[in-house]
PDB file of N, CA and C in Angstrom:
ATOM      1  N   UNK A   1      50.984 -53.404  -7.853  1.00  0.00           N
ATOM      2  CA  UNK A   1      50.516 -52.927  -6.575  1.00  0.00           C
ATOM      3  C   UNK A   1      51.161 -51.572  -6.260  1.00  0.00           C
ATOM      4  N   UNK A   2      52.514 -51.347  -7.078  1.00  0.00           N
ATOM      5  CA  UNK A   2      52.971 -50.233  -6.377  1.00  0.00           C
ATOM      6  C   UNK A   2      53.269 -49.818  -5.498  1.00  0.00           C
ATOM      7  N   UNK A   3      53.497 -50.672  -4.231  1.00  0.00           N
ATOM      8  CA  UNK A   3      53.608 -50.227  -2.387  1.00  0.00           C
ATOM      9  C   UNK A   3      51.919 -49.750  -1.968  1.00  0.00           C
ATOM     10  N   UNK A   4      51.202 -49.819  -2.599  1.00  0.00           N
ATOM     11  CA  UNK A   4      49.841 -49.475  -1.781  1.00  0.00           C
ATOM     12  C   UNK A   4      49.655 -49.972  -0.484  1.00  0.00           C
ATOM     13  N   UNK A   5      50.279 -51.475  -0.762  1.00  0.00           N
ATOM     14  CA  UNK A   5      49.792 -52.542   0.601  1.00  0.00           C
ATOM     15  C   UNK A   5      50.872 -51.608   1.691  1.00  0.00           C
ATOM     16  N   UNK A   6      51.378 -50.667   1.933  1.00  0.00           N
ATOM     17  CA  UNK A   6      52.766 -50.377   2.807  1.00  0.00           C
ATOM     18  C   UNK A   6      52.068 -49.334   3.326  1.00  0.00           C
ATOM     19  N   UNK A   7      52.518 -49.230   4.593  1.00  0.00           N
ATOM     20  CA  UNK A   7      52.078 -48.352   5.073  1.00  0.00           C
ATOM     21  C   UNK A   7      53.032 -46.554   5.070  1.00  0.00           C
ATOM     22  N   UNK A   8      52.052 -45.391   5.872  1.00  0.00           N
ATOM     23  CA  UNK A   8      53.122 -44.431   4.917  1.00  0.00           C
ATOM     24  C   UNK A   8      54.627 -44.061   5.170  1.00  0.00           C
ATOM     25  N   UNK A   9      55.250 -45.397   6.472  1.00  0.00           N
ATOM     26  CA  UNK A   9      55.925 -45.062   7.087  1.00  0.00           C
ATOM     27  C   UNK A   9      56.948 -46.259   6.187  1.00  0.00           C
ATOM     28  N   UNK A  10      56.167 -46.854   5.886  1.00  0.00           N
ATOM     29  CA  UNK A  10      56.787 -47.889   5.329  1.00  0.00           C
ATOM     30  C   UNK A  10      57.587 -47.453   3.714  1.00  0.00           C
ATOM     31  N   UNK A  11      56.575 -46.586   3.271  1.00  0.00           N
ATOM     32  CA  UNK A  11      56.716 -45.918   2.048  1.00  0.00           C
ATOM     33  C   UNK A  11      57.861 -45.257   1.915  1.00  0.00           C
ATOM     34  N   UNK A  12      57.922 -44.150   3.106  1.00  0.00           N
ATOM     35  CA  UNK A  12      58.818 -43.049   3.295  1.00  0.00           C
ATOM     36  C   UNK A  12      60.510 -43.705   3.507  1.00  0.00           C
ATOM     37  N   UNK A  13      60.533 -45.096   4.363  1.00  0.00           N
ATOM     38  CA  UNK A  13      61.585 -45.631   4.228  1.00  0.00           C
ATOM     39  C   UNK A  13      62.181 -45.903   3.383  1.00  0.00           C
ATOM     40  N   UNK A  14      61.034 -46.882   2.693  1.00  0.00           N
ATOM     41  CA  UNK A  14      61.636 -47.634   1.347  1.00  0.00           C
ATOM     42  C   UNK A  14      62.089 -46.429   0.331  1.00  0.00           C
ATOM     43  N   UNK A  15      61.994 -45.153   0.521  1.00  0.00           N
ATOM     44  CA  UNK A  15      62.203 -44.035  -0.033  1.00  0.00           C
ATOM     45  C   UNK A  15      63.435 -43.708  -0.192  1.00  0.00           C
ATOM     46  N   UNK A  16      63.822 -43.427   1.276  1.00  0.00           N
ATOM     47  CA  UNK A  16      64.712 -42.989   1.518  1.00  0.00           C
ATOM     48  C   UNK A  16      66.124 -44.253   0.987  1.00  0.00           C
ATOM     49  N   UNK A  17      65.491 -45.442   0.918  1.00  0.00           N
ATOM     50  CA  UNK A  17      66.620 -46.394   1.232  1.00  0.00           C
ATOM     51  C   UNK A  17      66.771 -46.458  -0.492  1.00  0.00           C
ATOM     52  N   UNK A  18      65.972 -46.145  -1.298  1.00  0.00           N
ATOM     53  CA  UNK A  18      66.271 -46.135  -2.557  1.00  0.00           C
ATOM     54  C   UNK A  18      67.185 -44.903  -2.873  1.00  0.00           C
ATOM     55  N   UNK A  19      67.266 -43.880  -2.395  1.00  0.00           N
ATOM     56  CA  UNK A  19      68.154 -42.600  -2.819  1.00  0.00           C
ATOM     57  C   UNK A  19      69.257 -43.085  -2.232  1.00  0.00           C
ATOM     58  N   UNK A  20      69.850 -44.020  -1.291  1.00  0.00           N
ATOM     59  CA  UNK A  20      70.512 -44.426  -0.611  1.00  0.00           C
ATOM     60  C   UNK A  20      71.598 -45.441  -1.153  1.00  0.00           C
ATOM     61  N   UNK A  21      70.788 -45.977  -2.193  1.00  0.00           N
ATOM     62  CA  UNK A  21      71.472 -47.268  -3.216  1.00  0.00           C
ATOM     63  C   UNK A  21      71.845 -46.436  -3.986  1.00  0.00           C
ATOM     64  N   UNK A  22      71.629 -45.477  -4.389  1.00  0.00           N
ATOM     65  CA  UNK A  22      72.242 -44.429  -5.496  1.00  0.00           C
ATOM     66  C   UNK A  22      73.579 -44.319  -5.405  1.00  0.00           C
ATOM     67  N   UNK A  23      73.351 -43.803  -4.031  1.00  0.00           N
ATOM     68  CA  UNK A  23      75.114 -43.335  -3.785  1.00  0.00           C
ATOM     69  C   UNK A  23      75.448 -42.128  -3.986  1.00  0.00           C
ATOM     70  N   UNK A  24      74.617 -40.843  -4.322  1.00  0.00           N
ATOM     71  CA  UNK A  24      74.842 -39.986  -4.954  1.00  0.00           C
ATOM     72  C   UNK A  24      76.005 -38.959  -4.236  1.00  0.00           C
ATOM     73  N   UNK A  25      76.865 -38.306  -4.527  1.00  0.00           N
ATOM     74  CA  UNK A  25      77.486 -37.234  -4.331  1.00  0.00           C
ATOM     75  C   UNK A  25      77.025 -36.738  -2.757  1.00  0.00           C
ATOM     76  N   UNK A  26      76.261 -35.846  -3.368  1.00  0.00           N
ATOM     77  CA  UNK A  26      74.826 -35.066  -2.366  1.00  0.00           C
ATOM     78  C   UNK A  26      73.429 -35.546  -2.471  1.00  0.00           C
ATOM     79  N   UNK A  27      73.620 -36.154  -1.062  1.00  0.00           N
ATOM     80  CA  UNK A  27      71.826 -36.445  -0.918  1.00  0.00           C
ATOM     81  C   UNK A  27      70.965 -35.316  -0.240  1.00  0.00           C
ATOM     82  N   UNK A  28      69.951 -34.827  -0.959  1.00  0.00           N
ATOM     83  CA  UNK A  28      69.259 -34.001  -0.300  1.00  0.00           C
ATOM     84  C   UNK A  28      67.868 -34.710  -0.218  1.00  0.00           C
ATOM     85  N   UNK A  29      67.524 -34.476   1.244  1.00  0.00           N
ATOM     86  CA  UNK A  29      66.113 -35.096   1.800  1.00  0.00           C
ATOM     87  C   UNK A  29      65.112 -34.225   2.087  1.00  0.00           C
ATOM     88  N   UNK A  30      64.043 -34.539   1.705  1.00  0.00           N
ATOM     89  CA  UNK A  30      62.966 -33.269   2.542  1.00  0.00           C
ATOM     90  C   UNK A  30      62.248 -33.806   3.156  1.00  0.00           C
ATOM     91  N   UNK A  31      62.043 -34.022   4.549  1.00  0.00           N
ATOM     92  CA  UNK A  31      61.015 -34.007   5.105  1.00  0.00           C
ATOM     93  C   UNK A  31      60.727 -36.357   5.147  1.00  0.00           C
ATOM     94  N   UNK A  32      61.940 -36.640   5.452  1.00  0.00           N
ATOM     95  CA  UNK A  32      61.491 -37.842   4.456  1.00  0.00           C
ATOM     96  C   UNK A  32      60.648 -38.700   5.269  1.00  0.00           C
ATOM     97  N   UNK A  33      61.048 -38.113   6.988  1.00  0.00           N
ATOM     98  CA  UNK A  33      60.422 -38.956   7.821  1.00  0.00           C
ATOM     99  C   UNK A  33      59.126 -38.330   8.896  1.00  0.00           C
ATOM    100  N   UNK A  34      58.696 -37.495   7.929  1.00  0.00           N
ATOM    101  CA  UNK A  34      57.359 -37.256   8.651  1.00  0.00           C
ATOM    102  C   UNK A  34      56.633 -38.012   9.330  1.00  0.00           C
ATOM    103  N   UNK A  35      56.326 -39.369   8.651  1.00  0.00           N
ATOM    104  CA  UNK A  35      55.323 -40.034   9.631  1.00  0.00           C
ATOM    105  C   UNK A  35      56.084 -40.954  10.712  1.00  0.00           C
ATOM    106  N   UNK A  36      57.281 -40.973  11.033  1.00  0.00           N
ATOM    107  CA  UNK A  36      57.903 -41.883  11.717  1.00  0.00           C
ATOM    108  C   UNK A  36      57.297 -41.014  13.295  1.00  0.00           C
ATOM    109  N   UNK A  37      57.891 -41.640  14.293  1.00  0.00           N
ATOM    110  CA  UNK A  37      58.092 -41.095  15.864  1.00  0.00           C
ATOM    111  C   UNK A  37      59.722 -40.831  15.993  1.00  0.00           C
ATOM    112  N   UNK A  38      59.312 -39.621  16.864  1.00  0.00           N
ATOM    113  CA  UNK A  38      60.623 -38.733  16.990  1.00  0.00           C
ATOM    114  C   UNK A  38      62.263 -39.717  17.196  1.00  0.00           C
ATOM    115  N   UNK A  39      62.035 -40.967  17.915  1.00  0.00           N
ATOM    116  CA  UNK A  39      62.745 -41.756  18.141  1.00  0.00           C
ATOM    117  C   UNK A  39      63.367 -43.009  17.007  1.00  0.00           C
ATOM    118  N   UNK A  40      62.147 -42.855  16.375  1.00  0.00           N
ATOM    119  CA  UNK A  40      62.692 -43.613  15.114  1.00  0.00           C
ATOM    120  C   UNK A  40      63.534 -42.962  13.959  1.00  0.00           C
ATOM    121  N   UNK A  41      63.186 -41.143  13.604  1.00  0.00           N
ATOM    122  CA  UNK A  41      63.673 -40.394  12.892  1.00  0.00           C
ATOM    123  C   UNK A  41      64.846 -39.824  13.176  1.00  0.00           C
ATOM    124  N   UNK A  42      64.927 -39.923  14.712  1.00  0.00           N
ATOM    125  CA  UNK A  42      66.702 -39.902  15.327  1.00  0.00           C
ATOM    126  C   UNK A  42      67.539 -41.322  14.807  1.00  0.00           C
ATOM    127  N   UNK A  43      67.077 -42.304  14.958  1.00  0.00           N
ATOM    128  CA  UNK A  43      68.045 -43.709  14.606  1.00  0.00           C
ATOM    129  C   UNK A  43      68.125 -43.660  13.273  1.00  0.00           C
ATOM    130  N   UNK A  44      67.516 -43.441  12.720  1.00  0.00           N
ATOM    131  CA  UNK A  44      67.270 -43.038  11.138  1.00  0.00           C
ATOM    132  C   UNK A  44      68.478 -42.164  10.450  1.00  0.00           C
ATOM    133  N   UNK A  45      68.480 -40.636  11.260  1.00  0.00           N
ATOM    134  CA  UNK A  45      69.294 -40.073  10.784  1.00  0.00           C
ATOM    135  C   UNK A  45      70.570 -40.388  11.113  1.00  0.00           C
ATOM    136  N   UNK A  46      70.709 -40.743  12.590  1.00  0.00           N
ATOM    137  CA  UNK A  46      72.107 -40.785  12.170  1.00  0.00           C
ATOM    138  C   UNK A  46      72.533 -42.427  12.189  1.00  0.00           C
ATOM    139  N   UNK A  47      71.749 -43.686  11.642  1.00  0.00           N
ATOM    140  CA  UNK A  47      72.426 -44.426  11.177  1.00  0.00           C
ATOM    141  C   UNK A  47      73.243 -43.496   9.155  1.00  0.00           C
ATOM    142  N   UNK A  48      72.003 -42.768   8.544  1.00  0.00           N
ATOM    143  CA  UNK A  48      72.123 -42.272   7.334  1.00  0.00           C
ATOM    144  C   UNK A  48      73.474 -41.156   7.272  1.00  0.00           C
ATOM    145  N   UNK A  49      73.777 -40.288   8.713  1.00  0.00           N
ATOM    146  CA  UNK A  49      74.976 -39.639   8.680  1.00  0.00           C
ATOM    147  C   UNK A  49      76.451 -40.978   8.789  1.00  0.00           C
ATOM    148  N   UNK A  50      76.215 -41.606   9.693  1.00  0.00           N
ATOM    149  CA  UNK A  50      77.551 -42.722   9.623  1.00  0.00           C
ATOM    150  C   UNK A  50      77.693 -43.440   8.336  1.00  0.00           C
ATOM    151  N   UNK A  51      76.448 -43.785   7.658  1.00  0.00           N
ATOM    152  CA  UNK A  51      76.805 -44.454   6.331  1.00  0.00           C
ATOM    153  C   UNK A  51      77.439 -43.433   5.356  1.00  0.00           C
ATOM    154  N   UNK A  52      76.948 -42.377   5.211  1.00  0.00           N
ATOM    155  CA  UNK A  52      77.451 -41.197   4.123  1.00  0.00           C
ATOM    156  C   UNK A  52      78.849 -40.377   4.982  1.00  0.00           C
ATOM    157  N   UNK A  53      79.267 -40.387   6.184  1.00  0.00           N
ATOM    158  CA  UNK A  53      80.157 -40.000   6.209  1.00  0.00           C
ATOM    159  C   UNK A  53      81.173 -38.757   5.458  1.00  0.00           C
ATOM    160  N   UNK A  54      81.410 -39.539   4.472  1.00  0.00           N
ATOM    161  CA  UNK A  54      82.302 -38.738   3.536  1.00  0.00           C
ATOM    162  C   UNK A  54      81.507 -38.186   2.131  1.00  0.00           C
ATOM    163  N   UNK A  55      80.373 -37.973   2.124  1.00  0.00           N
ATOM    164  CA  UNK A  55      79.642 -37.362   1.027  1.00  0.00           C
ATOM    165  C   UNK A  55      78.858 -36.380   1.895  1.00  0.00           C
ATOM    166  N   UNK A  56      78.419 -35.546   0.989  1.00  0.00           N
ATOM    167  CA  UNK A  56      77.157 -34.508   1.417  1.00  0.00           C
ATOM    168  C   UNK A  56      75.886 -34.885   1.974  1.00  0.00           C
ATOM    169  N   UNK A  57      75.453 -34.348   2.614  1.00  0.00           N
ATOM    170  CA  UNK A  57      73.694 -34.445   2.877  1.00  0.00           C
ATOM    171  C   UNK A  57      73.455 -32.920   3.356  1.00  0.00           C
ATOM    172  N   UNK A  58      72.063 -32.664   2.647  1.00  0.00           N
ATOM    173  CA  UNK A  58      71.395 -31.618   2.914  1.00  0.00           C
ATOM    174  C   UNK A  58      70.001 -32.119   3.413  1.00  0.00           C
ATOM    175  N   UNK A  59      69.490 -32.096   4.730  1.00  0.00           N
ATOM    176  CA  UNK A  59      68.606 -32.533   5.565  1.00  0.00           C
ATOM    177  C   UNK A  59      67.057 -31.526   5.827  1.00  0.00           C
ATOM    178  N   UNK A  60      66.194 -31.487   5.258  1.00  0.00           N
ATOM    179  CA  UNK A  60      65.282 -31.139   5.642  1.00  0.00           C
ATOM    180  C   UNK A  60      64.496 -31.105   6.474  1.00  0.00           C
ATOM    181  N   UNK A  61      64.366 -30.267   7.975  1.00  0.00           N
ATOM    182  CA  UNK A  61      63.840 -31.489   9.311  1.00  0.00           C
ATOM    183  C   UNK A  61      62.501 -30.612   9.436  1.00  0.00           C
ATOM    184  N   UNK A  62      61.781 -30.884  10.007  1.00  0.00           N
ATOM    185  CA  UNK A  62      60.500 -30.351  10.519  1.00  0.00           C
ATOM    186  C   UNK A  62      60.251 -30.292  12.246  1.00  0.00           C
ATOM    187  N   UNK A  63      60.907 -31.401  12.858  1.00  0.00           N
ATOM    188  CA  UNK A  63      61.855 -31.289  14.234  1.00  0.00           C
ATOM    189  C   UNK A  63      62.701 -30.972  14.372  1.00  0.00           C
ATOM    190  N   UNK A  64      63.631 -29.743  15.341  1.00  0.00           N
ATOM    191  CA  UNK A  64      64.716 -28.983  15.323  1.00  0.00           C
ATOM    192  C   UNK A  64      65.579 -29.544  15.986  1.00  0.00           C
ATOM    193  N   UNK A  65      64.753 -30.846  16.973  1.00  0.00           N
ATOM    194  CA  UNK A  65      66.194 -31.475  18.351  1.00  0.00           C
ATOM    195  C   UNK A  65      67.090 -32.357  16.919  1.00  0.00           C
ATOM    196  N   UNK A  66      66.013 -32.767  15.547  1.00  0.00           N
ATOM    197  CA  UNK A  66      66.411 -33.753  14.837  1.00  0.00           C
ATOM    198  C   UNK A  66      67.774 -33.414  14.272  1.00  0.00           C
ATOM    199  N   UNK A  67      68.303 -32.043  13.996  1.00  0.00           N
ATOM    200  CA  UNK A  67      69.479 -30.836  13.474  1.00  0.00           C
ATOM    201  C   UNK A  67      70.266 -31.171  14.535  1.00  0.00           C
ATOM    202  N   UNK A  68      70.598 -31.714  15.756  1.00  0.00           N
ATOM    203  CA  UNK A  68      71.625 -31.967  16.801  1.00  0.00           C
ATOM    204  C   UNK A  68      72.554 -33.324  15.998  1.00  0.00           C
ATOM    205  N   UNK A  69      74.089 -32.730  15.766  1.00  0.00           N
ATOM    206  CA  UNK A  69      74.589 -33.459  14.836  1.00  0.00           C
ATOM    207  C   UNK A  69      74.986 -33.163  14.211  1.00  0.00           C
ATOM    208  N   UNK A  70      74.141 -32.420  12.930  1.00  0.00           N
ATOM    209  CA  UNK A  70      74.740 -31.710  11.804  1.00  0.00           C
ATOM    210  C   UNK A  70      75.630 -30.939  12.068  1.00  0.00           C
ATOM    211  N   UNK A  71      76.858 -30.587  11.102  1.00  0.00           N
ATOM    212  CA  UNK A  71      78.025 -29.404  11.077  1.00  0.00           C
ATOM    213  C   UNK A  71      77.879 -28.709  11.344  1.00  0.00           C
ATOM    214  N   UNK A  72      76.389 -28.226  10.399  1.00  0.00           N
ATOM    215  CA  UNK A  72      75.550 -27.065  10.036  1.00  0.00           C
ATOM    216  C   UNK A  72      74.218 -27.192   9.481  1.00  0.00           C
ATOM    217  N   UNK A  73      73.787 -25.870  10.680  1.00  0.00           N
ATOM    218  CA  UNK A  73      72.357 -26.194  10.517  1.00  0.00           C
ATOM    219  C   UNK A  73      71.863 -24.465  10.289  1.00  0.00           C
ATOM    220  N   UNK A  74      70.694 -24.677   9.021  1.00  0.00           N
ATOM    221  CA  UNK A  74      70.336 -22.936   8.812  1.00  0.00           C
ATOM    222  C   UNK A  74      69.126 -23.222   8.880  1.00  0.00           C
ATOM    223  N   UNK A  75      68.159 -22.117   9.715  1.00  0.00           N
ATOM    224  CA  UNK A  75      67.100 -21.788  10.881  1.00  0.00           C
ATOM    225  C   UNK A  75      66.152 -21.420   9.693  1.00  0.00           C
ATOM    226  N   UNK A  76      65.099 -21.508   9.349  1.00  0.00           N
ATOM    227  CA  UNK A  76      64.619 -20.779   8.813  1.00  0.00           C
ATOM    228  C   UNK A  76      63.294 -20.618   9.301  1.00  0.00           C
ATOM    229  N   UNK A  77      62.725 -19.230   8.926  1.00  0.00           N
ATOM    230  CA  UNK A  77      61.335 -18.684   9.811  1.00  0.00           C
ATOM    231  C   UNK A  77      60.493 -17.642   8.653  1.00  0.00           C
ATOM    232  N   UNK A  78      59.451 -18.195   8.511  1.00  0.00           N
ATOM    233  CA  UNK A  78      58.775 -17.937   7.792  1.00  0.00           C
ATOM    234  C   UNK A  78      59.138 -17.545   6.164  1.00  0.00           C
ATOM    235  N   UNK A  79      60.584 -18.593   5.437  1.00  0.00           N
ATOM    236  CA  UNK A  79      60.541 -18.507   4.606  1.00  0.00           C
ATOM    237  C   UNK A  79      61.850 -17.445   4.276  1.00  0.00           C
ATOM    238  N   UNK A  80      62.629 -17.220   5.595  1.00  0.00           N
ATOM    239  CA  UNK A  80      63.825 -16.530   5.549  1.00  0.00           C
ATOM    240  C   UNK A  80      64.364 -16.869   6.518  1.00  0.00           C
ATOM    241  N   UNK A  81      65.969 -16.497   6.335  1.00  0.00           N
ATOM    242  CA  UNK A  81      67.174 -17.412   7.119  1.00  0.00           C
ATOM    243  C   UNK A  81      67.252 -16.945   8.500  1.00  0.00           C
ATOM    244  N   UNK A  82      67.305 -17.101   9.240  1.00  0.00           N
ATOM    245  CA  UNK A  82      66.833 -16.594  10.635  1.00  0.00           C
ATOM    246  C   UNK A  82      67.896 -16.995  11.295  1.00  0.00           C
ATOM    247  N   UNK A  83      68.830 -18.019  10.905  1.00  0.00           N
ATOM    248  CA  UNK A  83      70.198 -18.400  11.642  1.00  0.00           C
ATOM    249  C   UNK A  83      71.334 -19.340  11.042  1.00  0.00           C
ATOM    250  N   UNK A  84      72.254 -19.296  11.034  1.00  0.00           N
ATOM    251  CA  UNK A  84      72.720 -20.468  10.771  1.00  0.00           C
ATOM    252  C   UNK A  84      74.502 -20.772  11.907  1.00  0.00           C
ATOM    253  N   UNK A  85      74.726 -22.039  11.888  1.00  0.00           N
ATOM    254  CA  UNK A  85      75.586 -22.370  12.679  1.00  0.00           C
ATOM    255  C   UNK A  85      75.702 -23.573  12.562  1.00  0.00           C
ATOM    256  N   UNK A  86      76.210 -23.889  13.896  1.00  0.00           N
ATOM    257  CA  UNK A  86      76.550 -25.127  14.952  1.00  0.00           C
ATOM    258  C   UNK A  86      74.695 -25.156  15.404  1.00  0.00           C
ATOM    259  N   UNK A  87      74.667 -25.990  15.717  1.00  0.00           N
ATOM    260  CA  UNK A  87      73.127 -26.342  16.406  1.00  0.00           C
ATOM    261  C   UNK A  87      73.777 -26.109  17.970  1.00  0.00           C
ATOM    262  N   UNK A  88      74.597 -26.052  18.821  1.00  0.00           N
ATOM    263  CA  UNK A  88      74.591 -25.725  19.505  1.00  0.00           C
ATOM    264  C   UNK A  88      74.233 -24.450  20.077  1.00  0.00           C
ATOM    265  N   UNK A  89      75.573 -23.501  18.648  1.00  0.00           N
ATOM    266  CA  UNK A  89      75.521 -22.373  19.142  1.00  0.00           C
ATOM    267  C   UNK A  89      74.089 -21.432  18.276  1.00  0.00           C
ATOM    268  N   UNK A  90      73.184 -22.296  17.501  1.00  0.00           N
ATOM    269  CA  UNK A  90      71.731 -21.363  17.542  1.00  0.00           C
ATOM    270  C   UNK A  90      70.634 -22.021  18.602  1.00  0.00           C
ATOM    271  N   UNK A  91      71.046 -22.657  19.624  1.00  0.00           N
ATOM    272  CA  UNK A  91      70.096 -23.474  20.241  1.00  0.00           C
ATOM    273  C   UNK A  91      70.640 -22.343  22.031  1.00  0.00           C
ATOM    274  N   UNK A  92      70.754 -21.164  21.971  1.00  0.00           N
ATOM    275  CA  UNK A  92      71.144 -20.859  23.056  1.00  0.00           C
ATOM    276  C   UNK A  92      70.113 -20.229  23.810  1.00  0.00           C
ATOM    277  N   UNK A  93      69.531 -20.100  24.946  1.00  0.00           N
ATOM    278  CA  UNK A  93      68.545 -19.115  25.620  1.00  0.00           C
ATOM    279  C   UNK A  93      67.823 -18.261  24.931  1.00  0.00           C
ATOM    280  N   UNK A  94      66.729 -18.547  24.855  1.00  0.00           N
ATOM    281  CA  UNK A  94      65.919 -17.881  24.101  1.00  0.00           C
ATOM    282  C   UNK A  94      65.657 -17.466  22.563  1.00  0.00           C
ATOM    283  N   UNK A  95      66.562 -18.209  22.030  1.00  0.00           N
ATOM    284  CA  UNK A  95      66.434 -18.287  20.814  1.00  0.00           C
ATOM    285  C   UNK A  95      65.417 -19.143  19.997  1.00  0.00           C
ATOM    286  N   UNK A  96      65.843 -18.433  18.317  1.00  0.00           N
ATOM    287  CA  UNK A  96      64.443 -19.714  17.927  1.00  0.00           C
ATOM    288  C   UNK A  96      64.825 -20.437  17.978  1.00  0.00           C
ATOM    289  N   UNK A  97      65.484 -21.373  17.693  1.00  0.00           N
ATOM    290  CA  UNK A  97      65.762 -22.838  17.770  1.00  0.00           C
ATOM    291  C   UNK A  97      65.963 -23.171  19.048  1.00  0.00           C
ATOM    292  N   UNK A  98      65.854 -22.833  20.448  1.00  0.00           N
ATOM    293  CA  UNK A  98      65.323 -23.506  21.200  1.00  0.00           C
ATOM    294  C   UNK A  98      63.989 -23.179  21.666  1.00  0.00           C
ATOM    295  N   UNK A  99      63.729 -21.910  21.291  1.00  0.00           N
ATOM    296  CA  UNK A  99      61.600 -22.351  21.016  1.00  0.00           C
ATOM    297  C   UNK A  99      61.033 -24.008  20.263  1.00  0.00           C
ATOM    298  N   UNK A 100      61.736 -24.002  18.957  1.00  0.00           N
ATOM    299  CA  UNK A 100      61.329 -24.705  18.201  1.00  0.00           C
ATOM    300  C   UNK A 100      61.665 -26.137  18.792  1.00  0.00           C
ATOM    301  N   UNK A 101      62.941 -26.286  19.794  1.00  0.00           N
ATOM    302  CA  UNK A 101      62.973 -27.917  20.352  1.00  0.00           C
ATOM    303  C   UNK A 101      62.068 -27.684  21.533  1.00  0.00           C
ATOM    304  N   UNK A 102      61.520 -26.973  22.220  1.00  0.00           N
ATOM    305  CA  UNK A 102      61.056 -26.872  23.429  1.00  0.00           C
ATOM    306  C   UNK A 102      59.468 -27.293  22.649  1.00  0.00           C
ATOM    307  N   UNK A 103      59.234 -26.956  21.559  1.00  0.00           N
ATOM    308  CA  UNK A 103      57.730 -26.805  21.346  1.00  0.00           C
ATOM    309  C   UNK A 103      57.811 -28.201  21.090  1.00  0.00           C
ATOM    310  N   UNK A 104      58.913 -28.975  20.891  1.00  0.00           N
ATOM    311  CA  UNK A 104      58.560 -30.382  20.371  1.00  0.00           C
ATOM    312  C   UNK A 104      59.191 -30.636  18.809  1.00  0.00           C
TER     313      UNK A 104
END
């Protein structure tokens, strides 16, 4: 069957939870929770930051409030680095990254 019967949210979990049994060093994710709701992809991440703790993650988000948390977070806009920091301090007045949480 392959996971056909799963749905794509279901997919994307069971995804993530397999790179997860790995254990690896550095986990890098892209994009893993696209089809979730914004509220589920927050509990998501940071149950996945408290478990890894003491290893790497490199986070791919497509929501920018989802980067609140990280050490470090680098902005990127159209394919070049446009910021990097604290998510606080690129989330200040008028910046992109608070365009990008304001747009949703």
């Amino acid at each position: 069957i392959a996971g056909k019967r799963l749905s794509a949210s279901q997919r994307q979990k069971l995804a993530l939870a397999r790179a997860l049994i790995k254990d690896p060093d550095m986990l890098v994710v892209n994009d893993a929770l696209a089809v979730a709701d914004g509220s589920t992809q927050t509990r998501i991440i940071s149950n996945v930051r408290e478990h890894r703790a003491e290893r790497g993650i490199i986070w791919c988000l497509t929501r920018a409030s989802a980067a609140r948390g990280f050490d470090r977070v680098i902005l990127l806009e159209y394919g070049r680095k446009a910021g990097e920091g604290t998510f606080e301090a690129l989330a200040g007045e008028g910046s992109a990254l608070a365009r990008l949480v304001a747009a949703g």
